[in-house]
PDB file of N, CA and C in Angstrom:
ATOM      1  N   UNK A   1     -11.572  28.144  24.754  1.00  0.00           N
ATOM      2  CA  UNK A   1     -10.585  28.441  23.724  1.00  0.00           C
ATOM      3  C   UNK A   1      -9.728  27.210  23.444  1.00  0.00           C
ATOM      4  N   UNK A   2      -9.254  26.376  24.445  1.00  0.00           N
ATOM      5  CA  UNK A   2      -8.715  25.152  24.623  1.00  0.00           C
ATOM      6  C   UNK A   2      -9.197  23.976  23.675  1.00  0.00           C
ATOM      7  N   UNK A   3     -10.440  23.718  23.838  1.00  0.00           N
ATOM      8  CA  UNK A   3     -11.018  23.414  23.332  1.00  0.00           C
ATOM      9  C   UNK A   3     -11.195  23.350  21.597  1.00  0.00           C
ATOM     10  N   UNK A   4     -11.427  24.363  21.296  1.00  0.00           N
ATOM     11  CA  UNK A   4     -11.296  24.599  19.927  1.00  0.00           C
ATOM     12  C   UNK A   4     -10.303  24.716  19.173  1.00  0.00           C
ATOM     13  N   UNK A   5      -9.116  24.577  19.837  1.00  0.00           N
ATOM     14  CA  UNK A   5      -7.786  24.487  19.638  1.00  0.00           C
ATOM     15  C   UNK A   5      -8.109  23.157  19.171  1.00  0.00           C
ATOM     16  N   UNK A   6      -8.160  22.529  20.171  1.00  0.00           N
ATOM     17  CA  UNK A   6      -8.184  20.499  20.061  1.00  0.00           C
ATOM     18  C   UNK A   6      -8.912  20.255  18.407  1.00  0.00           C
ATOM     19  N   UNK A   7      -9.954  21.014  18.944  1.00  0.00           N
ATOM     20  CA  UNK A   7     -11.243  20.406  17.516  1.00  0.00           C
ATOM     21  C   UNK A   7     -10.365  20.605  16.067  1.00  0.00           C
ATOM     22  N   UNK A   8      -9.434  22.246  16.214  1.00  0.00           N
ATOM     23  CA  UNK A   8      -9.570  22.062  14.598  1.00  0.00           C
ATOM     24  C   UNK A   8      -8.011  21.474  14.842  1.00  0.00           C
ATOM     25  N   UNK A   9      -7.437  20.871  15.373  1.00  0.00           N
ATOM     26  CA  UNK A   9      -6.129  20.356  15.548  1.00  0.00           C
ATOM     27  C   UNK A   9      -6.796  18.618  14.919  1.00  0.00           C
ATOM     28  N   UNK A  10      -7.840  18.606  15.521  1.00  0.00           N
ATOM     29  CA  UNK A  10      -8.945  17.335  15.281  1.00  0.00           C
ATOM     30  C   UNK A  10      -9.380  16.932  13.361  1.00  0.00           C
ATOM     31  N   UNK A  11      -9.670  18.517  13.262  1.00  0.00           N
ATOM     32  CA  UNK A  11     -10.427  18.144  11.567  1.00  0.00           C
ATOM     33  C   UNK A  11      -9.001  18.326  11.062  1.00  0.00           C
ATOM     34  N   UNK A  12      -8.121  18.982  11.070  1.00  0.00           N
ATOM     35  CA  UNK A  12      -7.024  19.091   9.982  1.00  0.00           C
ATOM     36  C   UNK A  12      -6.455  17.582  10.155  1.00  0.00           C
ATOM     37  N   UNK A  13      -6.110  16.922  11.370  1.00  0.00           N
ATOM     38  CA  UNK A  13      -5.667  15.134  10.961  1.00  0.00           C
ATOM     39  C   UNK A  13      -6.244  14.094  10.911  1.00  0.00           C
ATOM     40  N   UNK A  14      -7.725  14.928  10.643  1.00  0.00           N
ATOM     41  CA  UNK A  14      -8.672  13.958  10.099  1.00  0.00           C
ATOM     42  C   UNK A  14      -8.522  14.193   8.075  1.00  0.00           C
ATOM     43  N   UNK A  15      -8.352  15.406   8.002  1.00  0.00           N
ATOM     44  CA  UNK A  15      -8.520  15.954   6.715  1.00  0.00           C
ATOM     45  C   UNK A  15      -7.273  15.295   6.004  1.00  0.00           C
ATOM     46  N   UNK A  16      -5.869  14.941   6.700  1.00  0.00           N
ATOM     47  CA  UNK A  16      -4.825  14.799   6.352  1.00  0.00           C
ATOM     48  C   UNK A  16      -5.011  12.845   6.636  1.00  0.00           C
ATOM     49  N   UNK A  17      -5.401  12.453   7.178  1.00  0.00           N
ATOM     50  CA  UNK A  17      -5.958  10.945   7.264  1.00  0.00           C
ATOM     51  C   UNK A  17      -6.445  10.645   5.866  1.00  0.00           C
ATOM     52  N   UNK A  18      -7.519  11.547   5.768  1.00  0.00           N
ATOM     53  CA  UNK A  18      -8.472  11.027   4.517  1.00  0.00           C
ATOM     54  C   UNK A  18      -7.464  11.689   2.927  1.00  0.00           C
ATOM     55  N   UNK A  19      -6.572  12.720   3.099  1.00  0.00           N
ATOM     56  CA  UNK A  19      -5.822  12.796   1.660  1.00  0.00           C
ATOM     57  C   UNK A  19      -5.155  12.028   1.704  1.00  0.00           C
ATOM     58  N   UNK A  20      -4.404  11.238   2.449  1.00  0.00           N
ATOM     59  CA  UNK A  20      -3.421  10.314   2.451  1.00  0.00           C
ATOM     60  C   UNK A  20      -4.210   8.814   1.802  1.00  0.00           C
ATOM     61  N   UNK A  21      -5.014   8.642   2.413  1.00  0.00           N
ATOM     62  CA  UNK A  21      -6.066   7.638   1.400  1.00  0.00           C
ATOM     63  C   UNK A  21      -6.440   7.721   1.062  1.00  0.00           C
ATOM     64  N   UNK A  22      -6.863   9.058  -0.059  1.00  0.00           N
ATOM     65  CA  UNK A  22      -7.246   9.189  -1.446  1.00  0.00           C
ATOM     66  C   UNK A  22      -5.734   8.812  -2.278  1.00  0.00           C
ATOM     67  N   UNK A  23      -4.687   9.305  -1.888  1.00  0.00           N
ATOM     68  CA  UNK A  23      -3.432   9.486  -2.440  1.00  0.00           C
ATOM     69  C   UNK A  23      -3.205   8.137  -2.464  1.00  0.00           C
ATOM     70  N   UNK A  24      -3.468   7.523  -1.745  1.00  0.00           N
ATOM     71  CA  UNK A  24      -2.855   6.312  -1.705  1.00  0.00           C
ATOM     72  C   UNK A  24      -3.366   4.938  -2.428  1.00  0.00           C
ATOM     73  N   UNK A  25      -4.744   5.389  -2.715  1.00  0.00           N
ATOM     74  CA  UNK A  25      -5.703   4.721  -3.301  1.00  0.00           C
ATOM     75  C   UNK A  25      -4.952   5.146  -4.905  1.00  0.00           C
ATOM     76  N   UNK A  26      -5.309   6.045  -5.221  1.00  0.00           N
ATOM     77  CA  UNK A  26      -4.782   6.393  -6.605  1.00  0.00           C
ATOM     78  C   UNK A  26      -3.141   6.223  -6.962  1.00  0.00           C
ATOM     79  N   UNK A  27      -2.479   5.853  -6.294  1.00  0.00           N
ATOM     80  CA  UNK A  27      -0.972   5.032  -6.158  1.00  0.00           C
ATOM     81  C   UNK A  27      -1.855   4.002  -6.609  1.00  0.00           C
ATOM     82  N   UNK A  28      -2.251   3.536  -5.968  1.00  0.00           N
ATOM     83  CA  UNK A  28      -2.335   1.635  -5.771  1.00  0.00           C
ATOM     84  C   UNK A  28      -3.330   1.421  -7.166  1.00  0.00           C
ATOM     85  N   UNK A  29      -4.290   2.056  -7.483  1.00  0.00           N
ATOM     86  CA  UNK A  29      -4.527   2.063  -8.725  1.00  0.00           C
ATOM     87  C   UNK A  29      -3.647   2.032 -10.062  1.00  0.00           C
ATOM     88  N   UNK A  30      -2.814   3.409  -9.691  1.00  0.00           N
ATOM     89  CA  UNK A  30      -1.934   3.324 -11.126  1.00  0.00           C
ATOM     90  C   UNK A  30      -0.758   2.256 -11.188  1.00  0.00           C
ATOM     91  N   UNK A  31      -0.508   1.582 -10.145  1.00  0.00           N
ATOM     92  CA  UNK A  31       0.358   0.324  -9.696  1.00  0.00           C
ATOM     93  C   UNK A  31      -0.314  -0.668 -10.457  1.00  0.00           C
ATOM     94  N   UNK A  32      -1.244  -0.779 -10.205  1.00  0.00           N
ATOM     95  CA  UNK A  32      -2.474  -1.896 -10.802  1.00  0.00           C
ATOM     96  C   UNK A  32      -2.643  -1.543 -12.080  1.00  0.00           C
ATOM     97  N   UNK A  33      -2.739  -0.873 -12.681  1.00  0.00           N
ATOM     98  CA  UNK A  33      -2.750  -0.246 -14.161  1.00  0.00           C
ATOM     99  C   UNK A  33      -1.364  -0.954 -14.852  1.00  0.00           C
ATOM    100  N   UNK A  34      -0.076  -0.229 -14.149  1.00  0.00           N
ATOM    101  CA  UNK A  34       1.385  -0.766 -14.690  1.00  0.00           C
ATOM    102  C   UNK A  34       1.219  -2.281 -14.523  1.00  0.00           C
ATOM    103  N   UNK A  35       0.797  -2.990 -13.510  1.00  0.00           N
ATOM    104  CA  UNK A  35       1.240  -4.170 -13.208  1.00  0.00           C
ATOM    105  C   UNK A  35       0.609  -5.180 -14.758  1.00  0.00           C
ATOM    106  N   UNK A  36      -0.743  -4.837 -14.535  1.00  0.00           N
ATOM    107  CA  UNK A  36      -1.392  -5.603 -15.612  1.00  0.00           C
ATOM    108  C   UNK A  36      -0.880  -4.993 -17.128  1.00  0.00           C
ATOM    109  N   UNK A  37      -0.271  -3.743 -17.104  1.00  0.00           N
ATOM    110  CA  UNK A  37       0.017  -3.996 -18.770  1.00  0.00           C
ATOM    111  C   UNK A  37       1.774  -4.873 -18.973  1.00  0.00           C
ATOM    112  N   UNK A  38       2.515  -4.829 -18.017  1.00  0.00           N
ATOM    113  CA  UNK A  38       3.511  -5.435 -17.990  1.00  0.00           C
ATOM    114  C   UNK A  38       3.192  -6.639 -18.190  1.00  0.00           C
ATOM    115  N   UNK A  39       2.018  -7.736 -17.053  1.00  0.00           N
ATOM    116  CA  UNK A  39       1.691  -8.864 -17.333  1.00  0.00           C
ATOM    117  C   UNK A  39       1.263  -8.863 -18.698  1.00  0.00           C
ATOM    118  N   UNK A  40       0.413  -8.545 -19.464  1.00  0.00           N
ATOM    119  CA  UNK A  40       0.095  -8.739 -20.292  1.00  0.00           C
ATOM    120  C   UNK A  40       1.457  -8.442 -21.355  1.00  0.00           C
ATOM    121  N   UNK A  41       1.943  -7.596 -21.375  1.00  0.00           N
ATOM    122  CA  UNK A  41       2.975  -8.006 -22.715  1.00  0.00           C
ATOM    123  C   UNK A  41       4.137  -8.936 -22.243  1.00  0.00           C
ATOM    124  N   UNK A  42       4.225  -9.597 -21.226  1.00  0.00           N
ATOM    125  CA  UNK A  42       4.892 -10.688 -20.860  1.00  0.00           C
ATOM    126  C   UNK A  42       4.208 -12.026 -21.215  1.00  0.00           C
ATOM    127  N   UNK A  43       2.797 -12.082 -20.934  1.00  0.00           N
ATOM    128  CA  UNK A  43       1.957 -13.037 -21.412  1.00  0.00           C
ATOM    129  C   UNK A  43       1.081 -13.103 -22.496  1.00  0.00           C
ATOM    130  N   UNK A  44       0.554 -11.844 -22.708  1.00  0.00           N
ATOM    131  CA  UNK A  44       0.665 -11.610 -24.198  1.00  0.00           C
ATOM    132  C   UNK A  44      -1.151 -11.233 -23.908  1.00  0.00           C
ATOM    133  N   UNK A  45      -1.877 -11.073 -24.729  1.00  0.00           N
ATOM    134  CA  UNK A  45      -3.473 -10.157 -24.783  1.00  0.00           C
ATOM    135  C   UNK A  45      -4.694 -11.248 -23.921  1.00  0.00           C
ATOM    136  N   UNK A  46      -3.896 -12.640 -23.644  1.00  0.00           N
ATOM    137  CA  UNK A  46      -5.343 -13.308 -23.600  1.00  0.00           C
ATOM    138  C   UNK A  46      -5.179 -13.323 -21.927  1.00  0.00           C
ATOM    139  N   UNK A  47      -6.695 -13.294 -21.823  1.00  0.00           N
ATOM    140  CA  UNK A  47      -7.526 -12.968 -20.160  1.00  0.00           C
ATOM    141  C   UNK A  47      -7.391 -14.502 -19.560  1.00  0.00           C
ATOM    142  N   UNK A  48      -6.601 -15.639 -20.030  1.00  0.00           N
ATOM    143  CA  UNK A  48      -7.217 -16.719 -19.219  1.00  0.00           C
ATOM    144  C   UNK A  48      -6.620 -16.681 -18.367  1.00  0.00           C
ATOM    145  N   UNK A  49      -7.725 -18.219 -17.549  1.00  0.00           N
ATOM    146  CA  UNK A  49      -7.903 -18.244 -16.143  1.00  0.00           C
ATOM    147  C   UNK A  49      -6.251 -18.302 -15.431  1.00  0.00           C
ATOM    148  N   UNK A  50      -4.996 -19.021 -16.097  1.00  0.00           N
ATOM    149  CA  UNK A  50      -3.847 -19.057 -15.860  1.00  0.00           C
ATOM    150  C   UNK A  50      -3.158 -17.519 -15.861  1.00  0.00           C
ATOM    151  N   UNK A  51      -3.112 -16.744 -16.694  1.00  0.00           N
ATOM    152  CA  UNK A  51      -3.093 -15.585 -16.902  1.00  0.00           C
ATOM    153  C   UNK A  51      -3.483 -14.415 -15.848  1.00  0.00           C
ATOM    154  N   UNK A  52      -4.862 -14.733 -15.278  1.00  0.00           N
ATOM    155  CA  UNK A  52      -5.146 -13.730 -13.724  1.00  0.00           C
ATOM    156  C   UNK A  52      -4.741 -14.395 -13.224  1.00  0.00           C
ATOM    157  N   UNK A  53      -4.767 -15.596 -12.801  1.00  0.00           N
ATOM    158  CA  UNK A  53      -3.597 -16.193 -11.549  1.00  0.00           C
ATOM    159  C   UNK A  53      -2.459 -16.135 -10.942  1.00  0.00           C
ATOM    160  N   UNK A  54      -1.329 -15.493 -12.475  1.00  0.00           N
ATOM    161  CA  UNK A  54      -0.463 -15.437 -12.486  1.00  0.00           C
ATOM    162  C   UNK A  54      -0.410 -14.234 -12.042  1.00  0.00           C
ATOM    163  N   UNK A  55      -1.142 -12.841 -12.251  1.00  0.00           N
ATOM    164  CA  UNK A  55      -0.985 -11.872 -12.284  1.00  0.00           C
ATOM    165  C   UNK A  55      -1.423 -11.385 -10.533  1.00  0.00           C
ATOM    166  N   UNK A  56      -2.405 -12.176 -10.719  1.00  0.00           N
ATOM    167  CA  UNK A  56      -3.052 -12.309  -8.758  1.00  0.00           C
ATOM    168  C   UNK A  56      -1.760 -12.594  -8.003  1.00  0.00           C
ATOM    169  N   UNK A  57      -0.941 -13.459  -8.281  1.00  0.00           N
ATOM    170  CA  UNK A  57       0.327 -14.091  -7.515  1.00  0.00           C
ATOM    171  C   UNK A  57       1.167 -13.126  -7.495  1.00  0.00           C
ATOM    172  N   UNK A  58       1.762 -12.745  -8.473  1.00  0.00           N
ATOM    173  CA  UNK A  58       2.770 -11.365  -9.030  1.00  0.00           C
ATOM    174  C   UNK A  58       2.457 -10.318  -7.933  1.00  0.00           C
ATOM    175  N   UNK A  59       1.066  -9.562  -8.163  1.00  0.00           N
ATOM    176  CA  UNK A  59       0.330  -8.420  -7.581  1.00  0.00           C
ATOM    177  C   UNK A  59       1.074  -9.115  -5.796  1.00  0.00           C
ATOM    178  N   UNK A  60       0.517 -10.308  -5.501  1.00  0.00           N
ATOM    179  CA  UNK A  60       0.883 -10.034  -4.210  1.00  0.00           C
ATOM    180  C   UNK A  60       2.428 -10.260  -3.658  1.00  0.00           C
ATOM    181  N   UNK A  61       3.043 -11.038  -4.472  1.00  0.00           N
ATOM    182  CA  UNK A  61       4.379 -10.781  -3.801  1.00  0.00           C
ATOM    183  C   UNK A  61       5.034  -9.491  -4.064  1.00  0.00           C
ATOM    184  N   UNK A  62       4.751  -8.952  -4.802  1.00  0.00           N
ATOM    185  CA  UNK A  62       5.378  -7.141  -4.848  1.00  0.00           C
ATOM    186  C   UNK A  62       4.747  -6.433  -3.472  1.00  0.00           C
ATOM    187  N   UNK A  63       3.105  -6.913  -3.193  1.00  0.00           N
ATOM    188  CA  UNK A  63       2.610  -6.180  -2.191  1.00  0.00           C
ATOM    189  C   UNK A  63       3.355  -6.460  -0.994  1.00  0.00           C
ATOM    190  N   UNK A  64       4.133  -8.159  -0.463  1.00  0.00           N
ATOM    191  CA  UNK A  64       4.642  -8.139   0.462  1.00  0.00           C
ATOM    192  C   UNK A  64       5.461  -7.330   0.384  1.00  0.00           C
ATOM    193  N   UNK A  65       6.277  -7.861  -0.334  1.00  0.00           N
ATOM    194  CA  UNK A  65       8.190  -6.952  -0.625  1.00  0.00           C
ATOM    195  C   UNK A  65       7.854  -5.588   0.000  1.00  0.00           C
ATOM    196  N   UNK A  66       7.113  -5.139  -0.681  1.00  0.00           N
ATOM    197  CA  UNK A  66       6.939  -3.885  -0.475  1.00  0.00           C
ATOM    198  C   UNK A  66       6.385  -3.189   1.631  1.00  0.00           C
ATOM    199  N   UNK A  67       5.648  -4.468   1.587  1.00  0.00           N
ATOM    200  CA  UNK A  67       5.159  -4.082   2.819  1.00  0.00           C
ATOM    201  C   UNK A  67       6.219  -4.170   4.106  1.00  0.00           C
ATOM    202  N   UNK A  68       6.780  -5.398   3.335  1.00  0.00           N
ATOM    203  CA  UNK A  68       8.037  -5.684   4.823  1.00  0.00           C
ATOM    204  C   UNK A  68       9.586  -4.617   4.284  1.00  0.00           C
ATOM    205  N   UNK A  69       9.484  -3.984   3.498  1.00  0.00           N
ATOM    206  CA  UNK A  69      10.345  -3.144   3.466  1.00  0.00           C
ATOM    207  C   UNK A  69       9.927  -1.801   3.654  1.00  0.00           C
ATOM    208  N   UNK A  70       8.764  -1.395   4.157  1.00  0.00           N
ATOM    209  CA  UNK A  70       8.337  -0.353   5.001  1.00  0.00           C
ATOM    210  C   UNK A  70       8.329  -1.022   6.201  1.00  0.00           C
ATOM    211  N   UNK A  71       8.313  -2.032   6.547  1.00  0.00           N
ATOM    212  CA  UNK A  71       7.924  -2.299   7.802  1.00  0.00           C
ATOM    213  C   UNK A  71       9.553  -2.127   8.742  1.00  0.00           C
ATOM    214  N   UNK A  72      10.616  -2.368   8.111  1.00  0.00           N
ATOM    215  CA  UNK A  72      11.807  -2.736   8.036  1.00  0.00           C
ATOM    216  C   UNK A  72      12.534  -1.182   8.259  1.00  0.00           C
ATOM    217  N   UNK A  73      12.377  -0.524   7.241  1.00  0.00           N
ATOM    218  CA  UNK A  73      12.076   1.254   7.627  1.00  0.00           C
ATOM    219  C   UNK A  73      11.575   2.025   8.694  1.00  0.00           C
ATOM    220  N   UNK A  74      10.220   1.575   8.544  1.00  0.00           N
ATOM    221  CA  UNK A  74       9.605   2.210  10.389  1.00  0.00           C
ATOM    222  C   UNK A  74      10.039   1.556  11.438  1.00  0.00           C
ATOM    223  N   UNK A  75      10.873   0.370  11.574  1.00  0.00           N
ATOM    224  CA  UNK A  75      11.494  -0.137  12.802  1.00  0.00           C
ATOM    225  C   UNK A  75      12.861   0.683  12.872  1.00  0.00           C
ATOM    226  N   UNK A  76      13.305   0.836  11.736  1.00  0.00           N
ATOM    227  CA  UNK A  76      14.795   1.386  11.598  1.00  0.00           C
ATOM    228  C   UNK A  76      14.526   2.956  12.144  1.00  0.00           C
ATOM    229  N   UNK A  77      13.292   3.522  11.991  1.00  0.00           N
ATOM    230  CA  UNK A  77      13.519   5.060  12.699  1.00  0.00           C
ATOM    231  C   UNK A  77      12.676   4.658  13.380  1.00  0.00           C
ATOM    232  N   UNK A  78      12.050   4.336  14.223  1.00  0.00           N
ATOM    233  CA  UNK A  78      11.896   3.931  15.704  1.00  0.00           C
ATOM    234  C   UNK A  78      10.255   4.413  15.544  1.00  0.00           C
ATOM    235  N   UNK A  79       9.579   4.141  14.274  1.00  0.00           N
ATOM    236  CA  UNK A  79       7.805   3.954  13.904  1.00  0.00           C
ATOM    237  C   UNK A  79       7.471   2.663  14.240  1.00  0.00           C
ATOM    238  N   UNK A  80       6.110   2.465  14.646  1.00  0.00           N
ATOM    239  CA  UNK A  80       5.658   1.359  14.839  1.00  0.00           C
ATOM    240  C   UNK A  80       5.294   0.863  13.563  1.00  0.00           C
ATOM    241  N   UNK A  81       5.284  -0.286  12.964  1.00  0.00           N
ATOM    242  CA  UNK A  81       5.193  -0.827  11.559  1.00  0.00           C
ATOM    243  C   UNK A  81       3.583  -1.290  11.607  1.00  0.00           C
ATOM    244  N   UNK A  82       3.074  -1.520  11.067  1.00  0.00           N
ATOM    245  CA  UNK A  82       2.010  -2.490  10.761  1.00  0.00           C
ATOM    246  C   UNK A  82       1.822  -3.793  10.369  1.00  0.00           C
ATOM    247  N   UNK A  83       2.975  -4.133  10.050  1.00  0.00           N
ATOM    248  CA  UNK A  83       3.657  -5.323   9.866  1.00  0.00           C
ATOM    249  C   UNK A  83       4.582  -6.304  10.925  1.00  0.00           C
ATOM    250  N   UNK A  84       4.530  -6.476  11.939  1.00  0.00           N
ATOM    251  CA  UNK A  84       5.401  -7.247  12.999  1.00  0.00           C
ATOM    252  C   UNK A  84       5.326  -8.695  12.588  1.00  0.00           C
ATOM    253  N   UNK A  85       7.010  -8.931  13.441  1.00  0.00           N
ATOM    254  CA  UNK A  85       7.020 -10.494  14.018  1.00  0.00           C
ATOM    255  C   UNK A  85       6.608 -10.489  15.252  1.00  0.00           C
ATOM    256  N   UNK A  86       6.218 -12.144  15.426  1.00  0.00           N
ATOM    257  CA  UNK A  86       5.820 -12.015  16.962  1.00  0.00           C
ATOM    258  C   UNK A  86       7.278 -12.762  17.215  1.00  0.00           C
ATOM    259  N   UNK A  87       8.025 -13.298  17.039  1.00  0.00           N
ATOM    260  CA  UNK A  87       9.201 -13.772  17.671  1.00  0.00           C
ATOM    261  C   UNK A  87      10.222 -13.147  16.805  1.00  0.00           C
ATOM    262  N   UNK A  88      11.380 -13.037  17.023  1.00  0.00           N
ATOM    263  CA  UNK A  88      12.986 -12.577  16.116  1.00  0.00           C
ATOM    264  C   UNK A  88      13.672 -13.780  16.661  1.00  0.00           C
ATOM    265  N   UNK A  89      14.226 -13.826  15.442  1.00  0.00           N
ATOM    266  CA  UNK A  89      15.414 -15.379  15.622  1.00  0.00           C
ATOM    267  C   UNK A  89      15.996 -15.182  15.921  1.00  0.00           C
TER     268      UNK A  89
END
């Protein structure tokens, strides 16, 4: 009985693993959707090579910001981050 306790204690945070990265996938999509139409009416319709670069660069400093201010959060309520320093100044 023990046992089967475990298992479906097992598939439901497996089930809740995998909605969280569907969910999260389709965030990060529609992020990617906003990001590039903003770039583009900032830079205006054309695809050049300066143009994804810029937008490649953009995309990732929002991704840090974003990452070290969850990371900054889960230290503040006492989560392990995914994001660490190895030294603090």
């Amino acid at each position: 009985m023990s046992k089967s306790i475990e298992q479906s204690k097992a598939i439901v945070q497996s089930m809740i693993t995998l909605a969280s990265a569907a969910l999260g996938l389709v965030c990060a999509l529609a992020w990617n959707e906003a990001i590039k139409t903003a770039m583009k009416s900032i830079l205006g319709e054309d695809d050049s090579l300066a143009g994804l670069f810029t937008y490649a660069i953009m995309a990732t400093i929002i991704a840090i910001v974003v990452l070290l201010i969850l990371a900054k959060t889960a230290a503040k309520i006492g989560g392990e981050a995914a994001v660490t320093r190895e030294a603090e100044g």
